[in-house]
N, C-alpha and C. Protein backbone atom coordinates (compact mmCIF):
# COMPACT_ATOMS: atom_id res chain seq x y z
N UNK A 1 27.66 24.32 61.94
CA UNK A 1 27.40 24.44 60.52
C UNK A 1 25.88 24.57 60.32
N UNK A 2 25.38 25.53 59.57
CA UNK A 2 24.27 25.74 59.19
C UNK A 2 23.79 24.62 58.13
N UNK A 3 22.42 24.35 58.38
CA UNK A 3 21.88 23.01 57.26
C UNK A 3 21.56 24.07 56.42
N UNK A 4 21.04 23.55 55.04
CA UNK A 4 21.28 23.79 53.57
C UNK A 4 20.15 24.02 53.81
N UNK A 5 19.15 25.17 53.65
CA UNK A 5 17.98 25.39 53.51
C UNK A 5 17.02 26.17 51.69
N UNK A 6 16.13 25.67 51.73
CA UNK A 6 15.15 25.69 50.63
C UNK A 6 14.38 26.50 51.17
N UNK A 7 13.74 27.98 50.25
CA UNK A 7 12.18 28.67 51.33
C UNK A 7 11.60 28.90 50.14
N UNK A 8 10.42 29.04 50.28
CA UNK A 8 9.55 29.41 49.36
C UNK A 8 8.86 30.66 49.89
N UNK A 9 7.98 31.39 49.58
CA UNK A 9 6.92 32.52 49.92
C UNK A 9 5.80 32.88 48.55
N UNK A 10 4.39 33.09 48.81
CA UNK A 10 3.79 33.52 48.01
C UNK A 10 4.12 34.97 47.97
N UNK A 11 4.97 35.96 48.31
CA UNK A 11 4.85 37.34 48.68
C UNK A 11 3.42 38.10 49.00
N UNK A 12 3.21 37.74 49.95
CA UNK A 12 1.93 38.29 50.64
C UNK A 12 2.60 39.62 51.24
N UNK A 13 1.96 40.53 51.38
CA UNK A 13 2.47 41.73 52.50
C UNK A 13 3.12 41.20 53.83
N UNK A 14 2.45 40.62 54.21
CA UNK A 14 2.84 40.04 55.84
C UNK A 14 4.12 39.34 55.98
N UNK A 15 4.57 38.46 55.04
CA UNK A 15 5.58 37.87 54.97
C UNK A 15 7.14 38.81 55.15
N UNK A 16 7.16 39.71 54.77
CA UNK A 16 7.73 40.90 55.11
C UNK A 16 7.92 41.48 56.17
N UNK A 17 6.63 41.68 56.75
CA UNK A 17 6.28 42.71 57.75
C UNK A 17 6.33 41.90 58.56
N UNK A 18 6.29 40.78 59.49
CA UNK A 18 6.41 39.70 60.13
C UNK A 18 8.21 38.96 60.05
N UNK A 19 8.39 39.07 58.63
CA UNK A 19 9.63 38.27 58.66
C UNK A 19 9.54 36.97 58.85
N UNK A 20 8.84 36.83 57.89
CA UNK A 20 9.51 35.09 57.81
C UNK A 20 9.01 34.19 56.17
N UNK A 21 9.04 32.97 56.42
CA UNK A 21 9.07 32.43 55.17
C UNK A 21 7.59 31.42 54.83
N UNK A 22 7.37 31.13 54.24
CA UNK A 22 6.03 30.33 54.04
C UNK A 22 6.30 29.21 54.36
N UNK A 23 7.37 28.47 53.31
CA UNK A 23 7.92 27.17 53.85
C UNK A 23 9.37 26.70 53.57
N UNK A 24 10.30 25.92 54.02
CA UNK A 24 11.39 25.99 54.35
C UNK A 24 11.78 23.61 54.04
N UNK A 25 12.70 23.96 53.33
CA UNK A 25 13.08 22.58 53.52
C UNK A 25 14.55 22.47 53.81
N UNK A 26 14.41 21.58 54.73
CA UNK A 26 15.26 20.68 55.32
C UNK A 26 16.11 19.85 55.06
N UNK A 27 16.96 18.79 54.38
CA UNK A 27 17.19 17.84 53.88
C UNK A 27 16.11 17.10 52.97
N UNK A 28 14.99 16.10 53.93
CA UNK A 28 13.88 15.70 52.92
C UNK A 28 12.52 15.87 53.46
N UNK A 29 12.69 17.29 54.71
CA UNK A 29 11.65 17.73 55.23
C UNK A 29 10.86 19.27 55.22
N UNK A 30 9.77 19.24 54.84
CA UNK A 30 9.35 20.95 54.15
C UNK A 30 8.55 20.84 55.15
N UNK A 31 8.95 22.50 55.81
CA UNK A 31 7.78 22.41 56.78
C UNK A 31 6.85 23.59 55.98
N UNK A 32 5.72 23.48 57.08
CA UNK A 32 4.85 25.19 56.06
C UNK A 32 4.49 25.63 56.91
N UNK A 33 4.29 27.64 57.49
CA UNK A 33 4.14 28.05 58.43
C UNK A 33 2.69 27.74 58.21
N UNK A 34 2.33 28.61 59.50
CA UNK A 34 0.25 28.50 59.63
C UNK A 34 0.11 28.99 58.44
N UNK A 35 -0.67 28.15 57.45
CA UNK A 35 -1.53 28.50 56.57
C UNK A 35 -2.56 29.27 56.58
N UNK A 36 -3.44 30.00 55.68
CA UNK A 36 -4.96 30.66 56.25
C UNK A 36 -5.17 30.98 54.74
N UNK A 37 -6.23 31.35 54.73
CA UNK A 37 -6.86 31.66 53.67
C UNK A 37 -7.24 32.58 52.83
N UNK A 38 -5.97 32.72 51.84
CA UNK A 38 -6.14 33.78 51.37
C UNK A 38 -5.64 33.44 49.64
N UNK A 39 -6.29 34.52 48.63
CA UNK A 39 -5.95 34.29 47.56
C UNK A 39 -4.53 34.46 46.65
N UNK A 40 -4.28 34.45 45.24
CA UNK A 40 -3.13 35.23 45.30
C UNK A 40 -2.13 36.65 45.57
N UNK A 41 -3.55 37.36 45.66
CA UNK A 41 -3.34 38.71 46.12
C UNK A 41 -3.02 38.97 47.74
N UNK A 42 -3.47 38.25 48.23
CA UNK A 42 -3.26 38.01 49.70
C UNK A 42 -4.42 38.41 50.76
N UNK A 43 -5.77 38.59 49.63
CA UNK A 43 -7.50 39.39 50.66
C UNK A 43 -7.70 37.32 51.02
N UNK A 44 -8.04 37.97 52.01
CA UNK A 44 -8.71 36.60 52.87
C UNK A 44 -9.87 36.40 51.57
N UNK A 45 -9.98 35.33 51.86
CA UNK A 45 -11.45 34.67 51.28
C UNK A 45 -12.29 33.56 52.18
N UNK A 46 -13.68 34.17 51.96
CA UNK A 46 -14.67 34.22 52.70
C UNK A 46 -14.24 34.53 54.30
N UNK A 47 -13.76 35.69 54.54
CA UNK A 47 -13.38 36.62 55.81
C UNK A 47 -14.90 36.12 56.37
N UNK A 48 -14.31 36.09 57.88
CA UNK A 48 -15.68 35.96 58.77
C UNK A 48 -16.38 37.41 59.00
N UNK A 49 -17.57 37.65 59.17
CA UNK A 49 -17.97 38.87 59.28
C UNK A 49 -17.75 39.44 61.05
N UNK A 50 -17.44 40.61 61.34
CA UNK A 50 -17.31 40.76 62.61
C UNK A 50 -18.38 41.40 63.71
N UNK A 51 -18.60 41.51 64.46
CA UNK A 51 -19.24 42.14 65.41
C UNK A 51 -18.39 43.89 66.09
N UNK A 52 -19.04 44.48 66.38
CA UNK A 52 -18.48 45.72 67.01
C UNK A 52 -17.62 45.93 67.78
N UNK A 53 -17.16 44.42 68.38
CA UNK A 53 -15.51 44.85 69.32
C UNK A 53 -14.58 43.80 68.36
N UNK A 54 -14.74 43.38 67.06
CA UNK A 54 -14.01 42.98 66.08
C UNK A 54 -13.79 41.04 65.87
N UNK A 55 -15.00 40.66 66.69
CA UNK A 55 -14.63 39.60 66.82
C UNK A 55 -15.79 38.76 65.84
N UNK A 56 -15.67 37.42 65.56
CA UNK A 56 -16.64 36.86 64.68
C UNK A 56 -18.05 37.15 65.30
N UNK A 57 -18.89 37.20 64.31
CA UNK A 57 -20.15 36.92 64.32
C UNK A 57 -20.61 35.22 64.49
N UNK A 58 -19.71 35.05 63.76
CA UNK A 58 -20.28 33.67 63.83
C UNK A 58 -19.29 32.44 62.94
N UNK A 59 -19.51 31.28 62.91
CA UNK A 59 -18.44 30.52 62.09
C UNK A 59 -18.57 29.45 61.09
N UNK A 60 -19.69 30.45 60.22
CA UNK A 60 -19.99 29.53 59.25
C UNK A 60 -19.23 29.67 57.74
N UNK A 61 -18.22 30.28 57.95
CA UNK A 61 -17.48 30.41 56.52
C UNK A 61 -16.23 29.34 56.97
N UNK A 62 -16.16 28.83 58.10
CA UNK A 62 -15.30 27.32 58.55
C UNK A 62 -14.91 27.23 57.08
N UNK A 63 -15.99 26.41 56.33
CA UNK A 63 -15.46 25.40 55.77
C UNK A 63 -15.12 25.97 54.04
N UNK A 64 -14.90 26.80 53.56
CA UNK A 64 -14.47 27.82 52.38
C UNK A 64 -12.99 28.34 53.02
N UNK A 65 -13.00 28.45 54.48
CA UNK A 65 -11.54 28.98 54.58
C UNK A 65 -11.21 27.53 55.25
N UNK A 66 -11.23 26.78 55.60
CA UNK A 66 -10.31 25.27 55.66
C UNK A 66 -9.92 25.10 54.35
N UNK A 67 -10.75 25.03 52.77
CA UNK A 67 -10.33 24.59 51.76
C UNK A 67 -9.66 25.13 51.02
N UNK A 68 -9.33 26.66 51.16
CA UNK A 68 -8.37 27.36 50.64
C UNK A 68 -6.91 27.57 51.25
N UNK A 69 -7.25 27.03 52.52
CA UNK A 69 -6.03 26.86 53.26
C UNK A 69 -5.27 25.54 52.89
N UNK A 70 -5.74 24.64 52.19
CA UNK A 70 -5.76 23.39 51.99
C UNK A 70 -5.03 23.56 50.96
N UNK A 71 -5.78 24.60 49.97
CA UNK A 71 -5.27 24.39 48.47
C UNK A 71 -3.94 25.48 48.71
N UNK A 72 -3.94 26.49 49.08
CA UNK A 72 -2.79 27.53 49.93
C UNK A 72 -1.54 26.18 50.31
N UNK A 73 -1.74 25.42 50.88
CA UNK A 73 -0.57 24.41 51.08
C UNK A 73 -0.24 23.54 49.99
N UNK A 74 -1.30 23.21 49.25
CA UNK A 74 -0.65 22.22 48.23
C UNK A 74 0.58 23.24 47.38
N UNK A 75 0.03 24.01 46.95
CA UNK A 75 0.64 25.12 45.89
C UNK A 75 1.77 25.29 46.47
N UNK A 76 2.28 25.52 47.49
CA UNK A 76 3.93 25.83 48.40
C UNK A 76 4.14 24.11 48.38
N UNK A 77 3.55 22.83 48.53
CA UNK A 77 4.21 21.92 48.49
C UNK A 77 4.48 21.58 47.02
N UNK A 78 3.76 21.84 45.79
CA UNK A 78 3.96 21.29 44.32
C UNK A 78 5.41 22.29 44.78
N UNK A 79 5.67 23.34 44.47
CA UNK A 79 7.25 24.39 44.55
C UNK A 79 8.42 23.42 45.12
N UNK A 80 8.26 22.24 46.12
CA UNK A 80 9.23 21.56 46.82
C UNK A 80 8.97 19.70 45.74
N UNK A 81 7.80 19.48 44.84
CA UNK A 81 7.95 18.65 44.12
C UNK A 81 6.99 17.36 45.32
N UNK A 82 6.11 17.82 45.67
CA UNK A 82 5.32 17.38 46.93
C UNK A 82 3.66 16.91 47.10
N UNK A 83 3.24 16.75 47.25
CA UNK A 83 1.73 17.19 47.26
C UNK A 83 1.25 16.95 48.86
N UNK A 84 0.17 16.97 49.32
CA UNK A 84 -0.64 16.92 50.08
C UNK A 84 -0.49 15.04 50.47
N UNK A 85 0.14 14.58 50.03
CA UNK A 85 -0.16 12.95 50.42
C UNK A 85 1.88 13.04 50.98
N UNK A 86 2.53 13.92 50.93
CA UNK A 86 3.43 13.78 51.24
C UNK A 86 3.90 14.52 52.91
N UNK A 87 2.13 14.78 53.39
CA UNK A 87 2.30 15.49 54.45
C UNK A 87 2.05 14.28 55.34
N UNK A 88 2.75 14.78 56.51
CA UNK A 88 2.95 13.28 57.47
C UNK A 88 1.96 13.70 59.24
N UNK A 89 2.27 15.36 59.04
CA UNK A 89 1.52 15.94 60.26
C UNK A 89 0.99 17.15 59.73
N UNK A 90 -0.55 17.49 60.24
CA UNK A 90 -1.21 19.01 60.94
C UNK A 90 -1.50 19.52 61.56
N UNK A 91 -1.17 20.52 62.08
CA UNK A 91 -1.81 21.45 63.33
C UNK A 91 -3.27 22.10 62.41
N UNK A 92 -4.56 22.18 62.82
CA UNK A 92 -5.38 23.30 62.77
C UNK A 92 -5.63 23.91 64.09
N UNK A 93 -5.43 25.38 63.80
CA UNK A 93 -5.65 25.90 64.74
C UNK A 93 -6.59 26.86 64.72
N UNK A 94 -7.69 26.75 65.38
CA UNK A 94 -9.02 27.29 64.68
C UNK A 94 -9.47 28.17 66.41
N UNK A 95 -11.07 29.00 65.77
CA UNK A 95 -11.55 30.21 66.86
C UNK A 95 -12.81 29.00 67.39
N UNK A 96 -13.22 27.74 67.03
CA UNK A 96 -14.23 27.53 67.09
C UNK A 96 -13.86 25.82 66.86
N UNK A 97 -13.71 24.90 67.90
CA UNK A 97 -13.33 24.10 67.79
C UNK A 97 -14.51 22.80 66.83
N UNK A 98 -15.75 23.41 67.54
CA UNK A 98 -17.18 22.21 66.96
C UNK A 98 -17.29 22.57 65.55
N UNK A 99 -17.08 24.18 65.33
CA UNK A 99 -17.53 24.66 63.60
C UNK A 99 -16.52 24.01 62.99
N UNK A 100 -14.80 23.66 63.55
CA UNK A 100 -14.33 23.33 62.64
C UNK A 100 -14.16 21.73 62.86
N UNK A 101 -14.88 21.08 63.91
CA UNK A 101 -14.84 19.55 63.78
C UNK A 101 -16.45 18.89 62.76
N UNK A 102 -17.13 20.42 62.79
CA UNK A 102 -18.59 19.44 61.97
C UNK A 102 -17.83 19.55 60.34
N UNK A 103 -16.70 20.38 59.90
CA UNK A 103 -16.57 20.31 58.36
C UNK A 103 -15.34 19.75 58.12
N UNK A 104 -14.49 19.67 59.21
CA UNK A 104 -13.18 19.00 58.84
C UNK A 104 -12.86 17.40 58.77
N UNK A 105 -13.98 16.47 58.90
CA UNK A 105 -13.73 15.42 58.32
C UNK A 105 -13.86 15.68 56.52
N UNK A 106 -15.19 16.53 56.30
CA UNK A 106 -15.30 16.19 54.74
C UNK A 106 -14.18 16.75 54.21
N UNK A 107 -13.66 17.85 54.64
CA UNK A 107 -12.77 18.54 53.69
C UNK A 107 -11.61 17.58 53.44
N UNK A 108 -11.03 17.28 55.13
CA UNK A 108 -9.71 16.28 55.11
C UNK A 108 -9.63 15.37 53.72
N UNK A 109 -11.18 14.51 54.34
CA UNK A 109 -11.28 13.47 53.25
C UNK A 109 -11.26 13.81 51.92
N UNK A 110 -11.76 14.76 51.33
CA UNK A 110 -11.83 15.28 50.21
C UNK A 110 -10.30 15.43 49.81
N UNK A 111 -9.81 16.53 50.29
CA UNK A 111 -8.19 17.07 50.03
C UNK A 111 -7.13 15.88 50.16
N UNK A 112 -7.36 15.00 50.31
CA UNK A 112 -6.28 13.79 50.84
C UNK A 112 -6.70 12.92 50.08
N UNK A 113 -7.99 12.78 49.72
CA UNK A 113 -8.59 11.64 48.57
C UNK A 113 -8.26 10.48 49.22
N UNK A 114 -8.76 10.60 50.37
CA UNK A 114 -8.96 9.08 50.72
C UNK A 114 -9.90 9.02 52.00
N UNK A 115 -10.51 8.04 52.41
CA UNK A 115 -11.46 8.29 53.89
C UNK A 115 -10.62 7.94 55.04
N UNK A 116 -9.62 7.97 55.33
CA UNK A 116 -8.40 8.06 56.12
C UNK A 116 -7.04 8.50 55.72
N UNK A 117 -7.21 9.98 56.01
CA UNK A 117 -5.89 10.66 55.81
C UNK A 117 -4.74 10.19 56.34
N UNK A 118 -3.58 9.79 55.56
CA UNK A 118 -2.39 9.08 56.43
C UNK A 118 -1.22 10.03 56.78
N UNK A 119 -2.05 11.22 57.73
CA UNK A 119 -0.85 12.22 58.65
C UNK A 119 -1.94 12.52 59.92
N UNK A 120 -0.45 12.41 60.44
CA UNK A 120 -0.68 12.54 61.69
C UNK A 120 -1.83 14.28 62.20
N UNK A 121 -2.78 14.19 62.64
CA UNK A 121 -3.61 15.10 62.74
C UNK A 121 -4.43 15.60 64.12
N UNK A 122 -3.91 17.16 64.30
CA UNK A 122 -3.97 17.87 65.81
C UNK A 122 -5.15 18.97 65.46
N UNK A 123 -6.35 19.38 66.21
CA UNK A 123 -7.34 20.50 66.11
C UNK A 123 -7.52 20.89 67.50
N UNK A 124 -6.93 22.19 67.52
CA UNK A 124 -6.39 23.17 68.64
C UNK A 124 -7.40 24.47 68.64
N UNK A 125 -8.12 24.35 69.47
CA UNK A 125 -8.72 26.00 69.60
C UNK A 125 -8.12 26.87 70.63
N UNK A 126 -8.22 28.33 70.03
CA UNK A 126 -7.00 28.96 70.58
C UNK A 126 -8.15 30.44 70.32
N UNK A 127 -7.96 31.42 71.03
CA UNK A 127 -8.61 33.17 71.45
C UNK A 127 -8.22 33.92 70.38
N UNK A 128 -7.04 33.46 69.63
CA UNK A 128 -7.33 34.88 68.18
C UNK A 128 -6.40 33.86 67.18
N UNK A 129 -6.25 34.79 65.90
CA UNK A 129 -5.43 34.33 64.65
C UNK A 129 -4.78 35.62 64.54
N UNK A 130 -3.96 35.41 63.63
CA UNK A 130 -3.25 36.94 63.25
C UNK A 130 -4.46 37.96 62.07
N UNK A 131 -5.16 37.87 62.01
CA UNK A 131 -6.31 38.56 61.56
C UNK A 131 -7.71 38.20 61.96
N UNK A 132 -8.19 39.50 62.22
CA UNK A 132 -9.72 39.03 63.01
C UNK A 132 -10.74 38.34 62.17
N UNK A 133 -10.60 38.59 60.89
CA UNK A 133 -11.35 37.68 60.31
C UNK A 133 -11.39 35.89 59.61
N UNK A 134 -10.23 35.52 60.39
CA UNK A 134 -9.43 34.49 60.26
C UNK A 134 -10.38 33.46 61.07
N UNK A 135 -10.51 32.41 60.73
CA UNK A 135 -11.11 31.50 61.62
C UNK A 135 -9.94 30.20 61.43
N UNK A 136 -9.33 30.02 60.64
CA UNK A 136 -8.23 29.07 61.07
C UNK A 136 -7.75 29.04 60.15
N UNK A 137 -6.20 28.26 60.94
CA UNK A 137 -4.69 28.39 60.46
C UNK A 137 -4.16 26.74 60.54
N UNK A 138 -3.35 26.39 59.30
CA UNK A 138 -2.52 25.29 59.77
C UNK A 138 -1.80 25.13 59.31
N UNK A 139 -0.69 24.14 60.15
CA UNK A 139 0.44 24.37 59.88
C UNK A 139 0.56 22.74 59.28
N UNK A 140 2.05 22.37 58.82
CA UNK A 140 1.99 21.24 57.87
C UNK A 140 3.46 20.55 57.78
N UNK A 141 3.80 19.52 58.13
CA UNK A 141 4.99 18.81 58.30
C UNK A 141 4.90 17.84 57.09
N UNK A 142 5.59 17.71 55.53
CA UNK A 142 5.81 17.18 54.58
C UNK A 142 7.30 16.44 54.66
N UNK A 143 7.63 14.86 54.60
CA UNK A 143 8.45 14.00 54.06
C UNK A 143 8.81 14.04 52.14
N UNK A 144 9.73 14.35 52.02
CA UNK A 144 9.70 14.28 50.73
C UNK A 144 10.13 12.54 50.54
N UNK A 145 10.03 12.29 49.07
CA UNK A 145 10.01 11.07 48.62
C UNK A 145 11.86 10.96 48.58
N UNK A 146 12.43 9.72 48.82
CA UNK A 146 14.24 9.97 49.29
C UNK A 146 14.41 9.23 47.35
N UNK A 147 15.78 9.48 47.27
CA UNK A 147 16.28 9.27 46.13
C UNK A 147 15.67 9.85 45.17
């Protein structure tokens, strides 16, 4: 028997062309695919600039695309009746592990509103994203509230 599933999608192009869903609930669990940073239209914001074989220049727009990725997840968790304090785990998965450990305490702290975020939290550097101007992606494991 198939479980009863919930999906959401911003309709980005890719979501299509890829096939799949943004986020998906479970019984009283929403997951959210890799997040990244992009607006409602779906143009990255603050894209890293590239070099001539397509790769970053450099990784100082880190911390403008962590926070839109941030706010990119709340918006698919308010749709499931959720917020950001109802997330229990994150993957970031970033091009630049130090650029994104010197800005990802403030942001965490900021976006979670508290100086200890209470989910469980993973920062993975990894050789590409699904767009070259991507400097990181994350993904997001939400508990909903029971009854």
């Amino acid at each position: 028997m198939k479980p009863s599933k919930k999906t959401v999608n911003f309709g980005v192009p890719w979501e299509s062309a890829y096939g799949y869903c943004q986020a998906i609930q479970v019984k009283d669990i929403v997951y959210l695919s890799g997040q990244l940073s992009h607006d409602s239209d779906g143009n990255l914001v603050a894209p890293a600039k590239l070099d001539a074989s397509g790769r970053p220049l450099n990784f100082s727009n880190m911390e403008p695309q962590m926070r839109q990725t941030y706010a990119n997840a709340a918006v698919l968790l308010e749709k499931f009746g959720a917020t950001l304090d109802n997330v229990v785990e994150e993957t970031l998965f970033v091009l630049d592990v130090d650029a994104a450990f010197a800005v990802a305490g403030k942001v965490r702290k900021e976006v979670y509103a508290t100086e200890q975020p209470q989910c469980a939290s993973n920062l993975i550097g990894i050789s590409r994203l699904a767009f070259p101007e991507q400097l990181i992606e994350i993904t997001f494991r939400a508990v909903l509230a029971s009854g």
